[in-house]
Protein backbone atom coordinates (compact mmCIF):
# COMPACT_ATOMS: atom_id res chain seq x y z
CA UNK A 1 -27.18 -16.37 1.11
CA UNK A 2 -29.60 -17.28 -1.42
CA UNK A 3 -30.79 -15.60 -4.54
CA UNK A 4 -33.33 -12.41 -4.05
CA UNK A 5 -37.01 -13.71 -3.93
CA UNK A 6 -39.39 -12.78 -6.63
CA UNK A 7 -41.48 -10.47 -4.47
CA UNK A 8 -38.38 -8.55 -3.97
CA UNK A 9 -36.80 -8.54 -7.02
CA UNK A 10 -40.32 -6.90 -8.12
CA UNK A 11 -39.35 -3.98 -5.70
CA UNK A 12 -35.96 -3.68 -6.96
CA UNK A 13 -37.22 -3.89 -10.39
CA UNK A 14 -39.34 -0.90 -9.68
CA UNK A 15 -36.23 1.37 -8.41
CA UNK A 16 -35.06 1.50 -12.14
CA UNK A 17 -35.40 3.38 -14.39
CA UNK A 18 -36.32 1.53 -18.07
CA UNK A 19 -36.40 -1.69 -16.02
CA UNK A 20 -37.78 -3.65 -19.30
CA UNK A 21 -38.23 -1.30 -22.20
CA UNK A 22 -36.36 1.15 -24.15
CA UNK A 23 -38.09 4.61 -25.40
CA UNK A 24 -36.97 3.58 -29.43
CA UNK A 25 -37.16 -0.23 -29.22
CA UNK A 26 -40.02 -0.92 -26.96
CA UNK A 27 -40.14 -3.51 -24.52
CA UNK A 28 -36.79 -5.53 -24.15
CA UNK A 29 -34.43 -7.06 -21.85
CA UNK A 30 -31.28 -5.48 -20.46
CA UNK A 31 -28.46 -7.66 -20.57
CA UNK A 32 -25.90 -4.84 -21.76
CA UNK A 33 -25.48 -3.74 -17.78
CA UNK A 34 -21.18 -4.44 -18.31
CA UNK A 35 -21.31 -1.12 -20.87
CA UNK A 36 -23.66 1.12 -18.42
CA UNK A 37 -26.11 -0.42 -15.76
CA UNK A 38 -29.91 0.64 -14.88
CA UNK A 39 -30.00 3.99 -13.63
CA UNK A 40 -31.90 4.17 -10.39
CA UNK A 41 -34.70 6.20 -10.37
CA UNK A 42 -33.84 8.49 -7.54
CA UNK A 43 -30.84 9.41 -9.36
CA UNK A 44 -32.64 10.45 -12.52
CA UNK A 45 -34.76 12.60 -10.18
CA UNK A 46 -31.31 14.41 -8.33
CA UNK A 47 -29.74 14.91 -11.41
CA UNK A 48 -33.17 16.68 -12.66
CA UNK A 49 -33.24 18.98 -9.42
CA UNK A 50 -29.19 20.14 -8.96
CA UNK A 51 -28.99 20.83 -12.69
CA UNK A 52 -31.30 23.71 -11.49
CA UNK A 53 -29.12 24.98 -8.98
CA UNK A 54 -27.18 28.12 -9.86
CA UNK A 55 -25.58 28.76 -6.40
CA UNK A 56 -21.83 28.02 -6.21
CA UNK A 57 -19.96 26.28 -3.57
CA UNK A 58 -18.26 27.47 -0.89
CA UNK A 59 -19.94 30.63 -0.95
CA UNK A 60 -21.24 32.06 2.41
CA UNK A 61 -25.14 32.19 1.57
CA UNK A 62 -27.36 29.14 2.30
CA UNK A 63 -27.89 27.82 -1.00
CA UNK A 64 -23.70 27.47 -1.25
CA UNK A 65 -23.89 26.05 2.25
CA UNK A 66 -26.08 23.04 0.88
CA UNK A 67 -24.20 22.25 -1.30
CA UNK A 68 -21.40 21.95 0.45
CA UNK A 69 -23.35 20.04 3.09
CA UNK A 70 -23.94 17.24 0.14
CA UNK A 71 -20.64 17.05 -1.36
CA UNK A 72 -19.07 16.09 2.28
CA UNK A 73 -21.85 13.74 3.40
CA UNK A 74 -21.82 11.65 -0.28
CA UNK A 75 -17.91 11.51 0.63
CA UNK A 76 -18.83 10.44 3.91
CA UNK A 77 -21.61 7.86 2.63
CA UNK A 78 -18.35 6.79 -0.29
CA UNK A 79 -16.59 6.05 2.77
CA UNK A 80 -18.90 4.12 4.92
CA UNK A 81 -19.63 1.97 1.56
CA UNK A 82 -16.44 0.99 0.36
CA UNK A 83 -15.32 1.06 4.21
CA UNK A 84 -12.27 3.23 3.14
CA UNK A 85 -9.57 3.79 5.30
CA UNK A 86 -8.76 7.69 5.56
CA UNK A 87 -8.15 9.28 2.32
CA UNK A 88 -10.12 11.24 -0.03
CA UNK A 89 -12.91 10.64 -1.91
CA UNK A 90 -13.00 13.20 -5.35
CA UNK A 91 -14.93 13.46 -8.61
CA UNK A 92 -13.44 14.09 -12.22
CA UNK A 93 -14.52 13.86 -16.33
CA UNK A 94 -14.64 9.81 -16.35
CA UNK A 95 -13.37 6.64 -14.91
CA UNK A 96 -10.48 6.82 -17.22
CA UNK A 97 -9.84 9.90 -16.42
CA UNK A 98 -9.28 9.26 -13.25
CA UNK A 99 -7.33 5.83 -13.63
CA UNK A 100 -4.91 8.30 -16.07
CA UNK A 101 -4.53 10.86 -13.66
CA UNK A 102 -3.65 8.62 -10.48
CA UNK A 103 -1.05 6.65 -12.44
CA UNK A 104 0.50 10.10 -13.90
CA UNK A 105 0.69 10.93 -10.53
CA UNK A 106 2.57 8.20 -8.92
CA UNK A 107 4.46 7.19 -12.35
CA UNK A 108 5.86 10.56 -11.85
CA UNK A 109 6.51 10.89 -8.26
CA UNK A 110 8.22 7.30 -7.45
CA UNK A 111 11.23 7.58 -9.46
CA UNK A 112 13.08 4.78 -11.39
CA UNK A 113 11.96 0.83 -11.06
CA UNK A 114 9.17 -1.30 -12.34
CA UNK A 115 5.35 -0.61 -12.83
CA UNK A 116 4.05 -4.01 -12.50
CA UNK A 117 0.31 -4.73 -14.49
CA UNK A 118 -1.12 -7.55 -16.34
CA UNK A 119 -2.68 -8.33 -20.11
CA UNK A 120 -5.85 -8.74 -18.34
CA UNK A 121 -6.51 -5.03 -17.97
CA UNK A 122 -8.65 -2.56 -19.98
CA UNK A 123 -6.83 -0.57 -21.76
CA UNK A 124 -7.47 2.94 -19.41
CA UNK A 125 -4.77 1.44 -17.04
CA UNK A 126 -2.40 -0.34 -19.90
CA UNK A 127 -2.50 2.66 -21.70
CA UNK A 128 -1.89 5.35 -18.97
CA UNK A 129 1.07 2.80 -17.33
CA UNK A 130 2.51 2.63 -20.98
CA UNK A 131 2.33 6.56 -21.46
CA UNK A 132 4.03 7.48 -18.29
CA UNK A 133 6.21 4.67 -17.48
CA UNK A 134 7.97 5.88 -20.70
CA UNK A 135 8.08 9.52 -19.16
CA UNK A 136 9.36 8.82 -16.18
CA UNK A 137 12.50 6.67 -17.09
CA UNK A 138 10.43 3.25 -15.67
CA UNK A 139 9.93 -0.11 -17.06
CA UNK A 140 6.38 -1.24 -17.58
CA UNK A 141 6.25 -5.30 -16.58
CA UNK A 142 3.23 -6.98 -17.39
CA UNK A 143 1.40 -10.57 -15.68
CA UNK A 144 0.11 -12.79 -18.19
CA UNK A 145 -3.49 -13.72 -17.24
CA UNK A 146 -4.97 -17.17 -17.74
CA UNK A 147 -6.57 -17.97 -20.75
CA UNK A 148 -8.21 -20.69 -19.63
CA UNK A 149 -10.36 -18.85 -16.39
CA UNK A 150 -10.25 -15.19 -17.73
CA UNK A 151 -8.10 -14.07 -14.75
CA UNK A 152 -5.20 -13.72 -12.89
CA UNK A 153 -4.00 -14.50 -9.75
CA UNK A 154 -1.56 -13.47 -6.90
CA UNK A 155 0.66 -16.07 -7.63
CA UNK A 156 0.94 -14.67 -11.22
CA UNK A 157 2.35 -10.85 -9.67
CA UNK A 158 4.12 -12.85 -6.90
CA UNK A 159 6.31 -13.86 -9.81
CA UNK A 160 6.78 -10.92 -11.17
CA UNK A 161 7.01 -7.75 -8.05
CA UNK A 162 10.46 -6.96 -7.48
CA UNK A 163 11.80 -4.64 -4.45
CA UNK A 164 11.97 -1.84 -7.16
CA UNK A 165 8.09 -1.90 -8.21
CA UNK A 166 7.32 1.26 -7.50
CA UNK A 167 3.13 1.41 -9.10
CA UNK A 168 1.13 -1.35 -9.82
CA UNK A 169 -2.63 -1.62 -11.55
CA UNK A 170 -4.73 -4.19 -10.91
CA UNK A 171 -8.13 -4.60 -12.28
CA UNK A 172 -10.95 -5.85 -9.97
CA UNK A 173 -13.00 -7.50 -12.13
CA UNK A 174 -12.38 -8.02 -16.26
CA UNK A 175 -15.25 -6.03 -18.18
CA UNK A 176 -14.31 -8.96 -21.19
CA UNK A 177 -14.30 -11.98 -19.28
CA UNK A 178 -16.49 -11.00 -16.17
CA UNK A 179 -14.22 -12.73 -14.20
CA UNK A 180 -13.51 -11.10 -10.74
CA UNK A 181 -9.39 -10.92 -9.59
CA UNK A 182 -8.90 -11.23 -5.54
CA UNK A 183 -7.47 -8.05 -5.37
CA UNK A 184 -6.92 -9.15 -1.35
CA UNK A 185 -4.49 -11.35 -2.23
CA UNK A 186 -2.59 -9.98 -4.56
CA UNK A 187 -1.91 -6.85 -3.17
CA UNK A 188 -0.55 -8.58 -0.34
CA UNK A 189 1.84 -10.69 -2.55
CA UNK A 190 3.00 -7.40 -3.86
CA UNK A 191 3.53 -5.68 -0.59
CA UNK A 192 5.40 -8.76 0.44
CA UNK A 193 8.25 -7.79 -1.92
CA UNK A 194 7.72 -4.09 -2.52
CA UNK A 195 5.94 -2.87 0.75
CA UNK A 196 6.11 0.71 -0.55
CA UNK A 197 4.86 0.39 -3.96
CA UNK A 198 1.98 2.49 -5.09
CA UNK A 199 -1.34 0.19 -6.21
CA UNK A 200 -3.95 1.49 -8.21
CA UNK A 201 -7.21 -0.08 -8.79
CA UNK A 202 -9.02 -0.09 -11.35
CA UNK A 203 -12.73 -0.95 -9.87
CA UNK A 204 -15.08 0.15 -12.55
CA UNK A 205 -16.58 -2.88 -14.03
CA UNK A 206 -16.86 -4.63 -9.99
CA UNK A 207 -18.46 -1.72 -8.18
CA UNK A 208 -22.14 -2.74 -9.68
CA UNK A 209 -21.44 -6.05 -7.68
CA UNK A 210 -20.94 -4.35 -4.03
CA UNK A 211 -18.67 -6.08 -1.92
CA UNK A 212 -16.03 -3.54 -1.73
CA UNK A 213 -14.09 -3.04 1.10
CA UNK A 214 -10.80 -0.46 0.56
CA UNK A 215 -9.66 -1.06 4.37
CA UNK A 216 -8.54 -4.93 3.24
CA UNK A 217 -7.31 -4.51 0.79
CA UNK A 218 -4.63 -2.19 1.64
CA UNK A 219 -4.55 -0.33 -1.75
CA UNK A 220 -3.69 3.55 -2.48
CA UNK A 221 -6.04 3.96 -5.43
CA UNK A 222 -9.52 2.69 -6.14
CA UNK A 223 -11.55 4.27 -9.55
CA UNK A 224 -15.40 3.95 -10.46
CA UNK A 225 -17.55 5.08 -13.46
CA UNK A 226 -20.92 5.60 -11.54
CA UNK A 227 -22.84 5.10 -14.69
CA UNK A 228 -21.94 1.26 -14.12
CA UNK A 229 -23.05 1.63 -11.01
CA UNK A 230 -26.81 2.62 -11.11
CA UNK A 231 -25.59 6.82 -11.35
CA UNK A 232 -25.18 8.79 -14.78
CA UNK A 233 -22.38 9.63 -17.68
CA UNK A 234 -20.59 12.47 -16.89
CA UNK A 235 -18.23 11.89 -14.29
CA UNK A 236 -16.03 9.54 -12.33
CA UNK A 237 -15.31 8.74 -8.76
CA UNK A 238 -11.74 8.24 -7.26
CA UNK A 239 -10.67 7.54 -3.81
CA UNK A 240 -6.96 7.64 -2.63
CA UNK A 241 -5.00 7.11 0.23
CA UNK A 242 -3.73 9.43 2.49
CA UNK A 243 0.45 8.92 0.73
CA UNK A 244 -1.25 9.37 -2.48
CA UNK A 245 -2.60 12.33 -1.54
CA UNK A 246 0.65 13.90 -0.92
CA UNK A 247 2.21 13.12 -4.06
CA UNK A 248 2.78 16.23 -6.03
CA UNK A 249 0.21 16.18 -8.21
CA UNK A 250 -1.82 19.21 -10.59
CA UNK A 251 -3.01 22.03 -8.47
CA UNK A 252 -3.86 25.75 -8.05
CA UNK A 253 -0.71 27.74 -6.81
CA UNK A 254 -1.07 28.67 -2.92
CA UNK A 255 -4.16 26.39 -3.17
CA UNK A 256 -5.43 23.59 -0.72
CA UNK A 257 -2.14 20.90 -1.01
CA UNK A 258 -4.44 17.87 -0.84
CA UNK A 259 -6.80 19.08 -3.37
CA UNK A 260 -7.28 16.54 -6.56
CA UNK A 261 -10.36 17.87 -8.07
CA UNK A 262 -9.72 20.35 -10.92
CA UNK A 263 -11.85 23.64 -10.85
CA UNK A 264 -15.55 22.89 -9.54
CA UNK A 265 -17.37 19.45 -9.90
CA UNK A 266 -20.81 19.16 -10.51
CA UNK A 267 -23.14 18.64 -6.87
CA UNK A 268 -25.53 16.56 -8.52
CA UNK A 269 -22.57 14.31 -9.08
CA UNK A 270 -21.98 13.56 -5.62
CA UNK A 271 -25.72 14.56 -4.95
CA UNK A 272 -26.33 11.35 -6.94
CA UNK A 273 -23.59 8.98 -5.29
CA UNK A 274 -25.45 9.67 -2.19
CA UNK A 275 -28.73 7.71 -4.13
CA UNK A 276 -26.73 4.74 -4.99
CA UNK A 277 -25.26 4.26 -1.48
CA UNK A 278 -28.90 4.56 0.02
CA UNK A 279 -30.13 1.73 -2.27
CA UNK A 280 -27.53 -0.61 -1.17
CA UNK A 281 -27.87 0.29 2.37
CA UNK A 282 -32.46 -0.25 2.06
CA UNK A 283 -31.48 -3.82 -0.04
CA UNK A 284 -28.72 -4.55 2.64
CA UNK A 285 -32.20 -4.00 4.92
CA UNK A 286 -34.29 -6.16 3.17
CA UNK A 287 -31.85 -8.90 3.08
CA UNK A 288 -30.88 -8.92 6.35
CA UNK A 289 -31.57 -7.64 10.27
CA UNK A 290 -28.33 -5.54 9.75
CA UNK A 291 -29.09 -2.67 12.27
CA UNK A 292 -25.00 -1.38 11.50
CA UNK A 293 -24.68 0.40 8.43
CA UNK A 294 -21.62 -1.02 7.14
CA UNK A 295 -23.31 -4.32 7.48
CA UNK A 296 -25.88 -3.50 5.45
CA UNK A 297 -23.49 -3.01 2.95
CA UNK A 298 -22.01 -6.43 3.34
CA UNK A 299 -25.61 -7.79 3.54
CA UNK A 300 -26.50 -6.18 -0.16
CA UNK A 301 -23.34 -7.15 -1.89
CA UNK A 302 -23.65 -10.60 -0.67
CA UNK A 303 -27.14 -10.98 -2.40
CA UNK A 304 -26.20 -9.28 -4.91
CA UNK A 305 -23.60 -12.33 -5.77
CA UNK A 306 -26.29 -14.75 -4.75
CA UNK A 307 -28.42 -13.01 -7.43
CA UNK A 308 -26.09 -12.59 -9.94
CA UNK A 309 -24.68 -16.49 -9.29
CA UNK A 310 -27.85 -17.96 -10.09
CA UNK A 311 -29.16 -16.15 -13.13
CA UNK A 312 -25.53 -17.02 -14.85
CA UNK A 313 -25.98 -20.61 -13.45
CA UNK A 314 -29.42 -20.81 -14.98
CA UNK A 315 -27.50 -19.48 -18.09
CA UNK A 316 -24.94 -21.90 -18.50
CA UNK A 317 -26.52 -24.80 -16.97
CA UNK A 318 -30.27 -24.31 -18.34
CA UNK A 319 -33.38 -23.64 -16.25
CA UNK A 320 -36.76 -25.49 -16.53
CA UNK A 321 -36.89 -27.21 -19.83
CA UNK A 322 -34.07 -25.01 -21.49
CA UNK A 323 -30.97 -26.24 -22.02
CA UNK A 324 -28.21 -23.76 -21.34
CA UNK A 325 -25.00 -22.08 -23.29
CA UNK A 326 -22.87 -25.71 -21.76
CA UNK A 327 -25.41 -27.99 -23.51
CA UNK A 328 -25.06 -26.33 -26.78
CA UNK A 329 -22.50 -28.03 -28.86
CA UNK A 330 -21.77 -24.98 -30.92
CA UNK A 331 -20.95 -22.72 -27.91
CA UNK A 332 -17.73 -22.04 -26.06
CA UNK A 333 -17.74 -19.80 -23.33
CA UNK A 334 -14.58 -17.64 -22.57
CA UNK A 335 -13.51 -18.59 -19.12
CA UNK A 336 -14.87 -21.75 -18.93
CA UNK A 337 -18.11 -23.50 -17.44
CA UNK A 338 -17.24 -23.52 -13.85
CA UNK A 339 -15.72 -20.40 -13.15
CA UNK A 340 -15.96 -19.51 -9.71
CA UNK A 341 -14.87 -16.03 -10.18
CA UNK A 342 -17.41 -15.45 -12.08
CA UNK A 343 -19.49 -12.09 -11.89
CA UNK A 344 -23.17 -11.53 -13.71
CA UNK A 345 -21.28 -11.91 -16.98
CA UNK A 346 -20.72 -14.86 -19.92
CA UNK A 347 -19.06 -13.82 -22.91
CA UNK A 348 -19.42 -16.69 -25.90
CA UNK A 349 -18.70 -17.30 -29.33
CA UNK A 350 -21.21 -19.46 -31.53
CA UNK A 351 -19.33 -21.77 -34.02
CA UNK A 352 -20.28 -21.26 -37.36
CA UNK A 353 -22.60 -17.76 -36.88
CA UNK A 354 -20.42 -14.45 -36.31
CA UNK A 355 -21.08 -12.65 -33.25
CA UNK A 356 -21.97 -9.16 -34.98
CA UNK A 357 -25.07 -11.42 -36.30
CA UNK A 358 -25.69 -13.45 -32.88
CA UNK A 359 -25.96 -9.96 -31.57
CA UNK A 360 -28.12 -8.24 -34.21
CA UNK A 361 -30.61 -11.93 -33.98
CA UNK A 362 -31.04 -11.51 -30.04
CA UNK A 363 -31.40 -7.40 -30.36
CA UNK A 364 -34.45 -8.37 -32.97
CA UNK A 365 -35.52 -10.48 -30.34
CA UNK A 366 -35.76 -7.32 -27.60
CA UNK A 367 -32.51 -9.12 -25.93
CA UNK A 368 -29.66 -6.18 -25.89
CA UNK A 369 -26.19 -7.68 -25.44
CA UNK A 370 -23.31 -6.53 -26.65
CA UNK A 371 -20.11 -7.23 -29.36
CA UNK A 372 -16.35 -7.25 -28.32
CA UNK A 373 -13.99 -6.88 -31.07
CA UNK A 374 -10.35 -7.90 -31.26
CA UNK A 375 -9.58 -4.02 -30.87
CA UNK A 376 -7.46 -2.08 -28.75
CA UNK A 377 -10.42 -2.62 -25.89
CA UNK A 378 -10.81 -6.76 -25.81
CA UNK A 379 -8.00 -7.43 -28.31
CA UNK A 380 -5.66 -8.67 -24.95
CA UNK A 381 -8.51 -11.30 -23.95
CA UNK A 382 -9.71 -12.41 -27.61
CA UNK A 383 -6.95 -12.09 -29.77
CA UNK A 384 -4.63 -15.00 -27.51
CA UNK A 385 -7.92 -17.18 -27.56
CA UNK A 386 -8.00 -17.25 -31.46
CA UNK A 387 -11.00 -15.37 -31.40
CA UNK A 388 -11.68 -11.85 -33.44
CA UNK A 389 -14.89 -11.16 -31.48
CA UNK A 390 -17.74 -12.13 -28.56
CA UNK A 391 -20.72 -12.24 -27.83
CA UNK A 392 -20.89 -9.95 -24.06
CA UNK A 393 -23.99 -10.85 -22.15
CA UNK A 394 -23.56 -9.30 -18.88
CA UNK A 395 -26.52 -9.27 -15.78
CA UNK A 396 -26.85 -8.08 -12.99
CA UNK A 397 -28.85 -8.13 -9.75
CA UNK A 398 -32.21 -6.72 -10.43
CA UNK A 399 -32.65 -9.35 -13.86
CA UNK A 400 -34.37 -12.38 -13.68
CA UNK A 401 -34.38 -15.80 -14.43
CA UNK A 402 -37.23 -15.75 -16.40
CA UNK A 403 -35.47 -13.24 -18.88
CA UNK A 404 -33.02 -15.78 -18.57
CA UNK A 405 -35.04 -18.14 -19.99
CA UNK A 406 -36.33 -15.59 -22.73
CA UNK A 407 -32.25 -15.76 -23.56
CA UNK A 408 -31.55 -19.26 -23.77
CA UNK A 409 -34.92 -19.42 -25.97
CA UNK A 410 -33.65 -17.28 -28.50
CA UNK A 411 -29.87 -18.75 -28.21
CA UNK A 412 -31.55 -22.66 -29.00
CA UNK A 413 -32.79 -21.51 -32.61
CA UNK A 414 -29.18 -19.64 -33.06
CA UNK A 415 -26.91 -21.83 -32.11
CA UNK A 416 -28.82 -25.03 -33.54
């Protein structure tokens, strides 16, 4: 499929809120979309209108009834998106919140063997895995990822799953490198060995991509932050399988058993999932004749990686007279120049200029990007590469080439 045409990327442009300014620095360009995406404008508008809402759920007067109504069809429209297979959908405080919980969970109720991860994961997953691996009398095993391409593969867990890995994490896609992990593959090298074992997926830094599809790839656990996903702060989004679900897990005594969500979630929260499924589904329509819904989905993601493919190829490879990040001597990109698992993102180091100032000279330029550190959140990717920070420029669909160009402008005179 190819990249989104410019008459359309105008309309998408105009779902968003902020699209190409910021309300203290003025006009600018948004390349910071790995540490919070756009918000769509429909979203700013639901969050505006529930926030209003005094009437509590599951109440028997109409205003209760609503909301009610809502909360099951955004799990419904959850499920049709991410073509989940059974389970629940539920809401809580934050991604990692959620990622925690879910590995408490099935840490605790598995019993003694191996929790199987790998270095290339943020630290919400390494650091709940270490916590309650420790707890439960378990060993925590970890993948080494490839420096070289930013990932890791199945063949990396292959050699590591053992009959007695009872949890594993995987991420989706690495919010450092921006490289994507085929999470269909390697769950099915670990349920080769350990058919039983518990995987939990950590999907926040993927889900702005689309192309999500829970019924292949045969996982238990799959976590979102919406605000990376075109939504709002304040909460998280979880879905889990049916035999996660009836794990023992925190709940109200002689409550509902399946219940995951702790006292009563916001409406607006789901309210506002609803928005971002109905702006894939109308760019799924403009993309394609798609009159099935789940195809619609499958339509958006795709050019959404057809978008998101060529602004990082104009990036790295130059567009019109520009030269790009490859052509400049004093650039390295993490992951590599051909990456094919790639996704909207290029991290990079300048030789000779640190990338706290690289940064700060693009961000007087109205280009926002972003600064990993060597800490306890990019520290596994940088600190085996030699490096003690990045330079994070991340994209993603609704950018454009020409703010591309603006980009590789700026990066000439910098990296010279």
């Amino acid at each position: 499929m190819p990249e989104i045409n410019t008459p359309l990327l105008e309309q998408i442009r105009d779902r968003f809120a902020q699209i190409d300014h910021c309300p203290q620095q003025g006009p600018r360009i948004f390349f910071e979309n790995a540490g919070g995406a756009l918000t769509l404008n429909s979203v700013v508008k639901t969050s505006q209108d529930y926030a209003a809402i005094p009437d509590n759920q599951g109440r028997d007067n109409p205003g209760s009834h609503e909301l009610v109504r809502v909360i099951n069809k955004a799990k419904e429209d959850m499920a049709v998106f991410m073509n989940a297979p059974g389970g629940q959908f539920f809401v809580g405080e934050s991604g990692t919140e959620l990622l925690f919980r879910l590995i408490m969970n099935a840490c605790l109720g598995t019993g003694a063997g191996q929790v199987l991860g790998t270095t290339l994961e943020h630290p919400a997953t390494r650091s709940a895995c270490d916590r309650w691996t420790r707890v439960a009398g378990q060993s925590h095993v970890l993948v080494e990822h490839d420096d070289a391409t930013g990932t890791v593969t199945a063949e990396g867990y292959a050699a590591k799953v053992t009959p007695d890995t009872k949890v594993a994490t995987i991420v989706h896609t690495s919010p450092v490198t921006g490289m994507g992990v085929d999470l269909e593959a390697v769950a099915a090298a670990i349920r080769a060995v350990a058919p039983e074992c518990y995987i939990i997926v950590d999907g926040i830094q993927h889900a702005a991509h689309g192309r999500i599809d829970l019924t292949a790839y045969d996982v238990d656990g799959y976590v979102i932050s919406p605000y990376k996903v075109f939504s709002r702060h304040g909460y998280g989004v979880a879905w889990i399988s049916d035999r996660l679900t009836a794990l023992p897990h925190n709940s109200l005594l002689d409550g509902p058993a399946d219940n995951w969500e702790m006292g009563t979630r916001d409406t607006g929260s789901y309210a506002t999932m609803s928005d971002v499924v109905s702006y894939f589904e109308w760019l799924g329509e403009q993309v394609s004749d798609a009159t099935d819904r789940r195809a619609k989905f499958v339509a958006a993601g795709e050019a959404i990686h057809a978008q998101e493919k060529a602004l990082t190829d104009a990036m790295i490879h130059g567009t019109g007279n520009l030269p790009g990040l490859a052509e400049m001597e004093k650039v390295t990109i993490l992951g590599g120049v051909d990456n094919p698992a790639r996704e909207g993102l290029v991290s990079l180091r300048v030789e000779g200029v640190p990338s706290v100032d690289v940064v700060r000279l693009l961000n007087e330029q109205g280009i926002r990007t972003h600064l990993r550190k060597a800490d306890h959140y990019s520290g596994n990717i940088l600190t085996p590469l030699g490096m003690d920070s990045c330079v994070r420029v991340s994209m993603c669909h609704y950018n454009s080439v020409a703010e591309v160009a603006q980009f590789l402008g700026a990066m000439k005179t910098i990296a010279a």
